[in-house]
Protein backbone atom coordinates (compact mmCIF):
# COMPACT_ATOMS: atom_id res chain seq x y z
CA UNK A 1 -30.38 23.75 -30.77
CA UNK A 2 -28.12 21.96 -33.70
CA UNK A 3 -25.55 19.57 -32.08
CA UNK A 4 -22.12 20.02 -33.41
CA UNK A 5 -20.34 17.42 -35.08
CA UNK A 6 -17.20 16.41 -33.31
CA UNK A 7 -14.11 15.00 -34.97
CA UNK A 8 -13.00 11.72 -33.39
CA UNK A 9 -9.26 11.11 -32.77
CA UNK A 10 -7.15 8.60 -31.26
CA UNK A 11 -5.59 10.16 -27.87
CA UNK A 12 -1.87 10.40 -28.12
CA UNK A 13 0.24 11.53 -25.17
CA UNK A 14 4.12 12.40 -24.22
CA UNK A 15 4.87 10.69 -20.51
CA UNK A 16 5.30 14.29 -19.11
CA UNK A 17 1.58 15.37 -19.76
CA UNK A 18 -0.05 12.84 -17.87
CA UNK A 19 0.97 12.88 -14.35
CA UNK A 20 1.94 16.58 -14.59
CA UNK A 21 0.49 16.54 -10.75
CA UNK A 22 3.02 14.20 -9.20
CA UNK A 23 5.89 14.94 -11.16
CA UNK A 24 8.07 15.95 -8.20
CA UNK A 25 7.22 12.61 -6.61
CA UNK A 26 7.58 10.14 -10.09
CA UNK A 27 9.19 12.02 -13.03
CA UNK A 28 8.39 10.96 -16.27
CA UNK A 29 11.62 10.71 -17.11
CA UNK A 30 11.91 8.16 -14.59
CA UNK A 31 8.75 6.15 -16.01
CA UNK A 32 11.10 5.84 -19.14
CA UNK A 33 14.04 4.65 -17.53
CA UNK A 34 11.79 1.77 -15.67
CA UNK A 35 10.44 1.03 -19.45
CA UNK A 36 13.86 1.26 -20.78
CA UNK A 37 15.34 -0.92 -18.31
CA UNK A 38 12.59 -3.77 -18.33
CA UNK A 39 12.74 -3.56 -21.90
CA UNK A 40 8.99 -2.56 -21.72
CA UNK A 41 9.40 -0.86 -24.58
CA UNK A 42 6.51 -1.22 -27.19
CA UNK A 43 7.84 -2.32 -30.85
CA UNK A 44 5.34 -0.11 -32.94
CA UNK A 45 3.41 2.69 -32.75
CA UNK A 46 0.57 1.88 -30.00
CA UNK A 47 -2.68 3.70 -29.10
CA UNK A 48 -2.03 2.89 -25.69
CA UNK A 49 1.84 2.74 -25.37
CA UNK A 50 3.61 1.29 -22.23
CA UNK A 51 4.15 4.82 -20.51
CA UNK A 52 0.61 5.13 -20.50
CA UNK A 53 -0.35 1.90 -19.07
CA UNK A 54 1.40 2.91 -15.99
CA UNK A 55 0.21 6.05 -15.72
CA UNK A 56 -3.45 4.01 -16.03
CA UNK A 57 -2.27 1.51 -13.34
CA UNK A 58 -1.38 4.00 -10.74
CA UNK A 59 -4.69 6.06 -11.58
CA UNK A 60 -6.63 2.97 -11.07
CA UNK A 61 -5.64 3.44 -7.38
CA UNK A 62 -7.05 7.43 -7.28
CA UNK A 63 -10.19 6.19 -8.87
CA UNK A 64 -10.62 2.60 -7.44
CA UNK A 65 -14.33 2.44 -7.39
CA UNK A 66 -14.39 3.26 -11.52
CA UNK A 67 -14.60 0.76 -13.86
CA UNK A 68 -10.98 0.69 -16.36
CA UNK A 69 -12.77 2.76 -19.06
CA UNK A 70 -13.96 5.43 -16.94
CA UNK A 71 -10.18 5.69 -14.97
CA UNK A 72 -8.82 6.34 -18.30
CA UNK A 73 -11.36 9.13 -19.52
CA UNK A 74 -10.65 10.70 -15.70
CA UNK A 75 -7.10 10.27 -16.63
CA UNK A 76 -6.88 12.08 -20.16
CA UNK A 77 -9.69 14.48 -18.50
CA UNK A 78 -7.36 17.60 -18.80
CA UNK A 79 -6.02 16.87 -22.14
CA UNK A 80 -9.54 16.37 -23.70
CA UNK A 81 -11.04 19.31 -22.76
CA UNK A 82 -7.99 21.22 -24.49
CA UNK A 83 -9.65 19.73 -27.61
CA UNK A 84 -12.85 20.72 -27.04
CA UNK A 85 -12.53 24.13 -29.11
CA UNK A 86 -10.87 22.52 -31.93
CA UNK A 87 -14.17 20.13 -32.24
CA UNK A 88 -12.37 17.36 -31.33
CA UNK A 89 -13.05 14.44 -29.07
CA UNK A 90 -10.79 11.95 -28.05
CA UNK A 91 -12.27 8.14 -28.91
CA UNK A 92 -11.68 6.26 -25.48
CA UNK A 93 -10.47 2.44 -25.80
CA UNK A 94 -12.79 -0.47 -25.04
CA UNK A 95 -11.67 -2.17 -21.74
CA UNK A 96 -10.93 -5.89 -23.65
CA UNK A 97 -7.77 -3.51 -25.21
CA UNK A 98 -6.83 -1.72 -21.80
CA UNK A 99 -6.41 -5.49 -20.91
CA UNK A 100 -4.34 -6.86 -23.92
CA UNK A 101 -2.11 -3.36 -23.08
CA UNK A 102 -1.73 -4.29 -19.40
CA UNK A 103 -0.89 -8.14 -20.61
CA UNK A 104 1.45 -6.61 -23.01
CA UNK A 105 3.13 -4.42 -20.49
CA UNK A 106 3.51 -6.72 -17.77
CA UNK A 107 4.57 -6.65 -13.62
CA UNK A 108 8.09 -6.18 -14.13
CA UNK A 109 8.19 -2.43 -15.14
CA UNK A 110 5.47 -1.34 -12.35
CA UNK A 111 8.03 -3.38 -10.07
CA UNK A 112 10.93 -1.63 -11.48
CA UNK A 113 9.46 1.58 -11.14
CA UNK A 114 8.63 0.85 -7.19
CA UNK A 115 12.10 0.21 -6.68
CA UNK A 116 13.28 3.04 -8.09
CA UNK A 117 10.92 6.12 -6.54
CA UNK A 118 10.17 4.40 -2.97
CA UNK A 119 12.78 5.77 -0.72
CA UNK A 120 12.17 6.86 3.00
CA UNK A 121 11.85 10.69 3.17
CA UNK A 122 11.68 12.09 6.62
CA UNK A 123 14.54 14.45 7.90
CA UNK A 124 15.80 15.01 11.45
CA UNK A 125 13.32 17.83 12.15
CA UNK A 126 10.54 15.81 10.80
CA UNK A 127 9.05 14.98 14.38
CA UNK A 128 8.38 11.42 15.53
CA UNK A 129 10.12 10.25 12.44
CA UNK A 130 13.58 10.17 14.48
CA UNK A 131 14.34 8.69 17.96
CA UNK A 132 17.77 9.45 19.30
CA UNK A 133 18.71 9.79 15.54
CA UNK A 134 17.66 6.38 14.32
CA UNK A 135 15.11 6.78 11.54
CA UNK A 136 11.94 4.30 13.25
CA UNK A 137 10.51 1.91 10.40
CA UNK A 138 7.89 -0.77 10.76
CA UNK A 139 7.30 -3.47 9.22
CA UNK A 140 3.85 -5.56 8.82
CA UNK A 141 1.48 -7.55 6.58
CA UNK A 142 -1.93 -8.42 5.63
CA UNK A 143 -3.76 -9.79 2.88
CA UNK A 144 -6.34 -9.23 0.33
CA UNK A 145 -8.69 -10.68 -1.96
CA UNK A 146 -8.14 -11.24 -5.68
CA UNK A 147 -10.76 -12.46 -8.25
CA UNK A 148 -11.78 -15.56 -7.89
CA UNK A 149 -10.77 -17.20 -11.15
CA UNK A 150 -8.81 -20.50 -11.87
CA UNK A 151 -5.38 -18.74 -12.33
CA UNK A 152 -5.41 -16.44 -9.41
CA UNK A 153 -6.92 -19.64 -7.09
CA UNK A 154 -3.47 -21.87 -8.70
CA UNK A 155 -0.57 -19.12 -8.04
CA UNK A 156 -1.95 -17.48 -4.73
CA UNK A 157 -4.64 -20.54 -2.97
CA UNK A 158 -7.26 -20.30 -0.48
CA UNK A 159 -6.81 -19.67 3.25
CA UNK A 160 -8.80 -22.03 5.53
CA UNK A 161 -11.95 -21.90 6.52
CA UNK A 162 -14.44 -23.92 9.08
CA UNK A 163 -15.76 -27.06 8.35
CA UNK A 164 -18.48 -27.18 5.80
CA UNK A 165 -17.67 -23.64 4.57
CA UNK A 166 -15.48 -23.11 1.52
CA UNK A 167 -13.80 -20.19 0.92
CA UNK A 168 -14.82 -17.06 -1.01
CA UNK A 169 -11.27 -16.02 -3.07
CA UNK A 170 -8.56 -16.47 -2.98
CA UNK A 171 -6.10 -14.03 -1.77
CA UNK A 172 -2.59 -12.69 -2.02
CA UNK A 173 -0.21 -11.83 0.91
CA UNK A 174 1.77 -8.51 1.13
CA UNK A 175 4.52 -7.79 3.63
CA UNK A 176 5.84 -3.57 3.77
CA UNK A 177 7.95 -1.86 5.23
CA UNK A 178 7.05 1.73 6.53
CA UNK A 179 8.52 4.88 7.43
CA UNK A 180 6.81 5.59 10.96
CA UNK A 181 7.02 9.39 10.95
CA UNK A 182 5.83 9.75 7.00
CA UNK A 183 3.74 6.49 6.60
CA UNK A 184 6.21 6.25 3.01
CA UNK A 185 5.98 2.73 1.85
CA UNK A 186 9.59 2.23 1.11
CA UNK A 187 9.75 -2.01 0.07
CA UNK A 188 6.93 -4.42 -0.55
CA UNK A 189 6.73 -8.35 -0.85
CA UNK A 190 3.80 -10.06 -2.80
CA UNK A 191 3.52 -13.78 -2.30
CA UNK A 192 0.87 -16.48 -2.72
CA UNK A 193 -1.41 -16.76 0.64
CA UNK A 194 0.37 -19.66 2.02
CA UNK A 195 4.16 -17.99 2.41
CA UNK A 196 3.97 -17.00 6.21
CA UNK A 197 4.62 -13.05 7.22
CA UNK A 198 7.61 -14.07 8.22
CA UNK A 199 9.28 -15.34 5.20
CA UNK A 200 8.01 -11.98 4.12
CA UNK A 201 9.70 -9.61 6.38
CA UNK A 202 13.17 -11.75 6.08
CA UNK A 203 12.92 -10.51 2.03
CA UNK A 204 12.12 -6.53 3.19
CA UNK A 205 15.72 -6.36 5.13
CA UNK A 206 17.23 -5.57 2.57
CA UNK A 207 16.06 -2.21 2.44
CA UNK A 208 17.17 -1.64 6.04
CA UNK A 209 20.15 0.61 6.66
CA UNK A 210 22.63 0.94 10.14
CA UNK A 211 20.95 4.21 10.71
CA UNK A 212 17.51 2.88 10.92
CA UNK A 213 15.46 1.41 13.70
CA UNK A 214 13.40 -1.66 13.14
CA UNK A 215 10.04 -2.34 15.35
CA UNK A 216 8.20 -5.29 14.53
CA UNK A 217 5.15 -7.19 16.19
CA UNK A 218 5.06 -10.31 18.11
CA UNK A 219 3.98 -12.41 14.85
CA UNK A 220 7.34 -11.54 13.22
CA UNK A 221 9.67 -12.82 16.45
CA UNK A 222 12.54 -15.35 15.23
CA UNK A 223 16.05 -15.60 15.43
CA UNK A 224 16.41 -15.30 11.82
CA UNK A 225 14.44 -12.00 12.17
CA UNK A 226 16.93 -10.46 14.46
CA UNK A 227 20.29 -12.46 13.31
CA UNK A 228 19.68 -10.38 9.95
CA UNK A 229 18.53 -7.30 10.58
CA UNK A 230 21.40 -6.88 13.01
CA UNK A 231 23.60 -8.29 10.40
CA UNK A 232 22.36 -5.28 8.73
CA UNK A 233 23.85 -3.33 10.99
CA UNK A 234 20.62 -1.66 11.76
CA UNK A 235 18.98 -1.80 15.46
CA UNK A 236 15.61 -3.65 16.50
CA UNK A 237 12.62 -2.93 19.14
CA UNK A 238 10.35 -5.92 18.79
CA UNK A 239 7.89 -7.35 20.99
CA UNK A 240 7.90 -11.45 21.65
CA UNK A 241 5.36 -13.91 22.15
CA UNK A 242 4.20 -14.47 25.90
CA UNK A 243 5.42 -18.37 25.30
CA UNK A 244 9.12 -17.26 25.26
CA UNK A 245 11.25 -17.27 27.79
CA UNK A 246 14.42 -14.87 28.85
CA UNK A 247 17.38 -15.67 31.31
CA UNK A 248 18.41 -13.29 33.23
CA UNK A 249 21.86 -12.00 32.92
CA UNK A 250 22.27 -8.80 34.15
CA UNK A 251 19.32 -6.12 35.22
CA UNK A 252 19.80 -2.24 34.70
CA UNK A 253 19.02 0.41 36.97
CA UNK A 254 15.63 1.54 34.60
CA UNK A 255 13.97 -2.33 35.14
CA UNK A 256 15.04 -3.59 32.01
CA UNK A 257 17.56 -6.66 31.96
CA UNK A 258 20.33 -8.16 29.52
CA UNK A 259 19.58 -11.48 28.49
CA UNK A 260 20.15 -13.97 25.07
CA UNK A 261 17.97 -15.81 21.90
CA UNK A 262 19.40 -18.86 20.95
CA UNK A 263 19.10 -19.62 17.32
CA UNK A 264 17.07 -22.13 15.96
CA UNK A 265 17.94 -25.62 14.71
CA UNK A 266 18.71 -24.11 11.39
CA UNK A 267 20.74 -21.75 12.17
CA UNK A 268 22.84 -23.06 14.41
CA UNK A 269 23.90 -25.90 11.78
CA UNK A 270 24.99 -22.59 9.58
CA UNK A 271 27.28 -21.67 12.33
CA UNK A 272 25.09 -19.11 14.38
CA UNK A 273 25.70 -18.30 18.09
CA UNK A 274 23.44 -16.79 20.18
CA UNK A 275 23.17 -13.02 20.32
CA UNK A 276 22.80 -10.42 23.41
CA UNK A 277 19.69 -8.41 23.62
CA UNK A 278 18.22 -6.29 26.06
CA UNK A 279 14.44 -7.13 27.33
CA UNK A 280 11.97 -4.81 28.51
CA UNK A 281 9.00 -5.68 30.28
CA UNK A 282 5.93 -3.29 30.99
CA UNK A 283 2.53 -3.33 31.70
CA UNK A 284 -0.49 -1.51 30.42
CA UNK A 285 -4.02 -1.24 31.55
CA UNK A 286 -6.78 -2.23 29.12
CA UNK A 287 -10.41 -1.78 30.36
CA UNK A 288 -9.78 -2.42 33.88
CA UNK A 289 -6.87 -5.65 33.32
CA UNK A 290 -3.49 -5.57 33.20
CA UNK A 291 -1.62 -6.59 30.13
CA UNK A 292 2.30 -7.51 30.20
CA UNK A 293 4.01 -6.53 27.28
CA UNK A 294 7.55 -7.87 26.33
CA UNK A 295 9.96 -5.80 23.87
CA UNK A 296 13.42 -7.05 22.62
CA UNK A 297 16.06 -4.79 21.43
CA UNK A 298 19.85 -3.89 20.57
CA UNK A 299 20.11 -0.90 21.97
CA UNK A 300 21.80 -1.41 25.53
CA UNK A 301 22.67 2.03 26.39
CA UNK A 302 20.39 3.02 28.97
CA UNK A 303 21.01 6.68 29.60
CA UNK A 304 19.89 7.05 25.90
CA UNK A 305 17.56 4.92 25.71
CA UNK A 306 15.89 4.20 28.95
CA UNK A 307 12.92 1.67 29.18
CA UNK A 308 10.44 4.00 29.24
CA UNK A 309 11.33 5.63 26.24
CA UNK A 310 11.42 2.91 24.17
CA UNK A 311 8.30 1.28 25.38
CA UNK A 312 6.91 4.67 24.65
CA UNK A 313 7.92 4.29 21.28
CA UNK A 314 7.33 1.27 20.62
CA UNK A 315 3.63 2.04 19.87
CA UNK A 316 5.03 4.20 17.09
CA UNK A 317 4.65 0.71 15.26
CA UNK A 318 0.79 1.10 14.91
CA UNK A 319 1.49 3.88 12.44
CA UNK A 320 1.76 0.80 10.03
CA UNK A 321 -1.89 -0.52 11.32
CA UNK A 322 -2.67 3.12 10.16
CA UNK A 323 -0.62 3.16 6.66
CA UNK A 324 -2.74 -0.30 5.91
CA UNK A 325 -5.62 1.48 6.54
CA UNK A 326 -5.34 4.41 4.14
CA UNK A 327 -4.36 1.54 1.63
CA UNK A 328 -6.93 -1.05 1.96
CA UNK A 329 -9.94 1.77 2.97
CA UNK A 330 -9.50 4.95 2.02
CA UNK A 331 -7.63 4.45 -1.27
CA UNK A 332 -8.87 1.18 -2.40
CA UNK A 333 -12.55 0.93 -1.03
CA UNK A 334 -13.76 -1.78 -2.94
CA UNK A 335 -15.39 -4.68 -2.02
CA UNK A 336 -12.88 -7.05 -3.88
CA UNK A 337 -9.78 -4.58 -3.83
CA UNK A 338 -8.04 -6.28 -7.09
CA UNK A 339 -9.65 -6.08 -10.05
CA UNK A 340 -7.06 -8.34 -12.68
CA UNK A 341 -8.52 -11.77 -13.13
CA UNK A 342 -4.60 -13.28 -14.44
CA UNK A 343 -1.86 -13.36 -11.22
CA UNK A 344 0.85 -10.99 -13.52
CA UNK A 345 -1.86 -8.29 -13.29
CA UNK A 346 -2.51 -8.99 -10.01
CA UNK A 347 1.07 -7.85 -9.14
CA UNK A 348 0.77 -5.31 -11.51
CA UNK A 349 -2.06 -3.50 -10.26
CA UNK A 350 -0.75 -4.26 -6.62
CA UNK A 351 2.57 -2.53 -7.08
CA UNK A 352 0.45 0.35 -8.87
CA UNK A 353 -1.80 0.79 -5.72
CA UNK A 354 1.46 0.83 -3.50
CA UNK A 355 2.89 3.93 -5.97
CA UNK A 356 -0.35 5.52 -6.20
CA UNK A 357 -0.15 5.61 -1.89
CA UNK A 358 3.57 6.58 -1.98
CA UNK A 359 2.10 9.82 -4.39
CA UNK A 360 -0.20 11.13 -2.06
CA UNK A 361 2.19 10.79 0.82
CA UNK A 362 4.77 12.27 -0.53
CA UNK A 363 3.10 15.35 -1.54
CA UNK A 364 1.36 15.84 1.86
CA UNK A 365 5.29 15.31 3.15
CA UNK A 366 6.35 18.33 0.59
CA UNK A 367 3.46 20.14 2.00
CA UNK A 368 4.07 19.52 5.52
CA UNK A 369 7.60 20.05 5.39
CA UNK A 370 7.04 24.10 3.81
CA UNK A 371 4.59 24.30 6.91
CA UNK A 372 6.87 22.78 9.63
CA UNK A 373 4.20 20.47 10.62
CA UNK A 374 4.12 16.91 11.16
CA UNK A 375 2.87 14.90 7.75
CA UNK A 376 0.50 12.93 9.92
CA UNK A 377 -1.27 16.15 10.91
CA UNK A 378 -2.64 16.29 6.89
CA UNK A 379 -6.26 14.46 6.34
CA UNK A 380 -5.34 11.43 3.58
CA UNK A 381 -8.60 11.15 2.51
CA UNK A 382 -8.71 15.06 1.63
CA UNK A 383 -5.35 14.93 -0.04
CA UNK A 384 -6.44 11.81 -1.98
CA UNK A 385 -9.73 14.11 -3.65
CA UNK A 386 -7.30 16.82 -3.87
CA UNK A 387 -4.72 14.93 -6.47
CA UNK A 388 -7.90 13.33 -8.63
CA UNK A 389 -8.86 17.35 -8.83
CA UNK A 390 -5.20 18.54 -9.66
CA UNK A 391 -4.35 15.53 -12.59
CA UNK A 392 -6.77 17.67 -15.07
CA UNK A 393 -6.15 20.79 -13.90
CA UNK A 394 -2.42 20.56 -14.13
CA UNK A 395 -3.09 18.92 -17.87
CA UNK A 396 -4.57 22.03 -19.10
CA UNK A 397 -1.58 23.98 -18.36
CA UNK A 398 1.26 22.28 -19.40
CA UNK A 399 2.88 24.54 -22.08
CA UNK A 400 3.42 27.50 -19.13
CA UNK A 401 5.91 27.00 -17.01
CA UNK A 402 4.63 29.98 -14.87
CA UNK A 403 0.85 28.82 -14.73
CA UNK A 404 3.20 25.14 -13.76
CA UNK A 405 4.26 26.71 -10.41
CA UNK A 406 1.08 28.59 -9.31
CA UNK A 407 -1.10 25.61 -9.85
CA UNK A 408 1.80 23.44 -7.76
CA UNK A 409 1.20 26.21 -5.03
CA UNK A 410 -2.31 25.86 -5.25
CA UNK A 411 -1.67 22.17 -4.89
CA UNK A 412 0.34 22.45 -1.38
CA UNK A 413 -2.27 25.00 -0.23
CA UNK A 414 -5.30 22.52 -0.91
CA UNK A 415 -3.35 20.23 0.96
CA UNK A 416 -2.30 22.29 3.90
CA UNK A 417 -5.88 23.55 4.17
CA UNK A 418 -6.14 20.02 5.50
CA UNK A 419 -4.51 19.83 9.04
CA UNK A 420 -6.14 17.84 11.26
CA UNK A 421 -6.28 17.99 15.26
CA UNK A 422 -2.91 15.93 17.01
CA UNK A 423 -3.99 11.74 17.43
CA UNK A 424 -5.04 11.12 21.15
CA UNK A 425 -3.64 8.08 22.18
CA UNK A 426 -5.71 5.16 21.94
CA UNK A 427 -6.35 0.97 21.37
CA UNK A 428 -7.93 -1.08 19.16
CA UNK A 429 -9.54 -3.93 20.41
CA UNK A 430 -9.25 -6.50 17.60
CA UNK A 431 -13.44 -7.10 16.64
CA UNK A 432 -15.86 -7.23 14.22
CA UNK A 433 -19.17 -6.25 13.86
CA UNK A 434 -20.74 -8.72 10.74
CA UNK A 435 -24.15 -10.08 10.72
CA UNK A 436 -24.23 -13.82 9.85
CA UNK A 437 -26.30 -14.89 6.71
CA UNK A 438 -29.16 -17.37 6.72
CA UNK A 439 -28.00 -18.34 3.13
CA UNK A 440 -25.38 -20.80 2.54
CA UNK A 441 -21.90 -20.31 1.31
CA UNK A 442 -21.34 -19.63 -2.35
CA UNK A 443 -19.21 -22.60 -4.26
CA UNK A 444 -17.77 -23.32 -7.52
CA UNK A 445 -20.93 -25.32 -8.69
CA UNK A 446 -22.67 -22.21 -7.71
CA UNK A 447 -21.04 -20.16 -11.03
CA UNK A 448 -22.72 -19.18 -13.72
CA UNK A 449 -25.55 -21.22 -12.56
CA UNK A 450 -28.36 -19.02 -12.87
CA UNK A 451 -31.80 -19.51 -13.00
CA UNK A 452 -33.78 -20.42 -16.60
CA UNK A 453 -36.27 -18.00 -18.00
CA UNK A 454 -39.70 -19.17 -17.53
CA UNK A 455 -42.02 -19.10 -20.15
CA UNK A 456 -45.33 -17.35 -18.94
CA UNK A 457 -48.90 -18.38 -19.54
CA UNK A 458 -52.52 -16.97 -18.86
CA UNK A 459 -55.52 -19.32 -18.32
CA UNK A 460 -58.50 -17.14 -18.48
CA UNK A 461 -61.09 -17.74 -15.81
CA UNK A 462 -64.37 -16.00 -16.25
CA UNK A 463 -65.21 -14.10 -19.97
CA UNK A 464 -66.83 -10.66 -19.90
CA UNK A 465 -70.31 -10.84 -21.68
């Protein structure tokens, strides 16, 4: 058989051919108005021009265990079999140029574009996303490992470690805020390791809204934290450390009481007074022992919102334990989950991971909503391998409008096919299961250290006659 010759062409593409799959969630149009604004805008003709760049960055989120190169051929994958038939094959960029495009393009216009699309989603006859019409958002944080290079080690730093140990990366710190009832990443704060949660969560208020209803974890407790999101206007359910204490003011007839928080040094010398709040106290059995929990909140009318029901929902909160877990396992399984070796791109690909989540989620919201299901009854992982099938297949029909709709039909029945049996109520007990090496910790000396080549010699010992 006589190979045919292909013609070799540089791949050129319009923003709307691209992510033809998630248009409904981030219109192209859209992607040029966060270029425009950011003045992102490249000044000459570019192989790989800014609106593609972000459509690589979010990709590099569907295809995380890929190297750059092969996330872009996946990308164009629709679009270069179109150009099969004409003997034409589309020459594929080296990743040293993917990289001088990302440095080119920048954090600012992935930023930008966050800002613009994330946006809670859930309506009043979404269930659990409501609770006596307040819309229930979380807020939490973790952090995650970057490459360990000079630059990164500079902006973000090292956590601690035990004596005699030094540690592996360094890593950056990201604070979100959730929509409970959708698991919609709505704000996001990236920091350097050593800015506290806290700090963190003060930045994400202002995304909060009067009709919303705030639950945070005992880590996040402060005066600040409650002084401003009630200054917000918005309410509060958060649970306090077991070191604080509560006066007594006045109990209601469902066991909760009214008492006060004082604010802190700071505060007080800007004027603050100390604000009413309304504690509940409950306990819950885990593996035989009791555990007291302690929840503050805003919300004093008891008739709508008795004790119970709010301790009840309280535990809505883990549904941003569960959010950070399609993030940081099932959408970014790698060992190190940044690749970018230079902090900007480090933000860049972060706030491209964060879109690539809010993608899949809202889709399996869009398909959930046509079904009149809950979207936390749709499998993430499954709707994850359905978009990385739909990108190509929606490339190869672009030009047919008709053909669009089918194949977005197809796309909401892939999804739906998906449903998954209710969540029974459960715990996590916070463990780990990690064997401990007999070698020592890797250091800095340790780099590019390797071992010599050694030349090889043979002595002979006995001759054949």
């Amino acid at each position: 058989m006589s190979l045919v010759n292909f013609e070799v062409q540089q791949p050129y593409v319009t923003p709307s051919q691209l992510l033809l799959a998630i248009e409904k969630v981030i219109p192209s149009q859209t992607i040029t108005k966060a270029i425009i604004s950011t003045s992102s805008v490249e000044q000459r003709q570019r192989i790989l021009p800014t609106h593609v760049i972000v459509a690589l960055v979010i990709a590099m989120s569907f295809w995380s265990s890929d190297s750059v190169v092969s996330v872009f051929k996946n990308l164009i994958h629709g679009l270069a079999c179109l150009r099969i038939p004409e003997l034409i094959r589309f020459k594929t960029p080296t990743s040293s140029s993917i990289t001088e495009a990302r440095q080119r393009t920048g954090a600012s216009v992935m930023t930008r574009l966050f800002e613009m699309v994330a946006k809670p989603l859930a309506t009043l006859l979404t269930p659990d996303a409501f609770l006596g019409g307040l819309r229930i958002m979380a807020v939490d944080g973790t952090v995650m490992d970057v490459p360990d290079t000079r630059e990164n080690a500079r902006v973000f730093g090292y956590p601690g470690s035990r004596p005699g140990t030094y540690p592996a990366f360094p890593k950056a710190r990201l604070v979100f805020l959730v929509e409970a009832g959708t698991h919609l990443i709505t704000d996001a704060f990236i920091s350097p390791y050593r800015i506290g949660e806290r700090k963190g969560a003060l930045k994400l208020l202002r995304s909060i809204e009067p009709d919303m209803l705030l639950m945070w974890d005992r880590g996040l407790h402060s005066f600040k934290m409650v002084h401003a999101a009630i200054k917000q206007k918005s309410h509060i359910l958060g649970r306090v450390p077991a070191h604080v204490k509560f006066e007594v003011v006045e109990t209601f007839d469902d066991g909760s009481y009214k008492s006060w928080i004082a604010p802190d040094g700071q505060s007080r010398k800007k004027g603050a007074t100390r604000i009413p709040i309304r504690v509940i106290e409950y306990v819950v059995e885990e593996n035989g022992t009791e555990k007291v929990y302690r929840l503050i909140t805003d919300l004093m009318d008891i008739s709508t919102f008795p004790a119970l029901l709010l301790a009840q929902q309280y535990h809505l909160r883990w549904e941003a334990e569960n959010t950070l877990d399609e993030l940081k396992v099932h959408l970014n399984g790698r060992k190190t989950p940044i690749r970018s070796k230079n902090p900007r791109e480090v933000v860049q690909e972060i706030y491209g991971w964060l879109l690539g989540h809010y993608c899949i989620r809202a889709t399996m919201f869009q398909s959930a909503t046509i079904a009149g299901i809950s979207p936390l009854r749709l499998s993430f992982t499954g709707s994850l391998r359905v978009i990385r099938r739909a990108i190509p297949q929606f490339q190869q029909n672009i030009d047919n409008s008709t053909h669009l709709n089918i194949y977005i039909s197809w796309l909401i029945s892939e999804i739906l096919d998906l449903e998954i049996p209710p969540p029974q109520g459960r715990t996590n007990p916070r463990v780990v299961k990690k064997t401990r090496s007999k070698y020592k910790s890797k250091k800095r000396c340790h780099r590019n250290n390797s071992t010599p080549r050694q030349q090889l010699s043979f002595e002979i010992f006995k001759k054949v006659s």
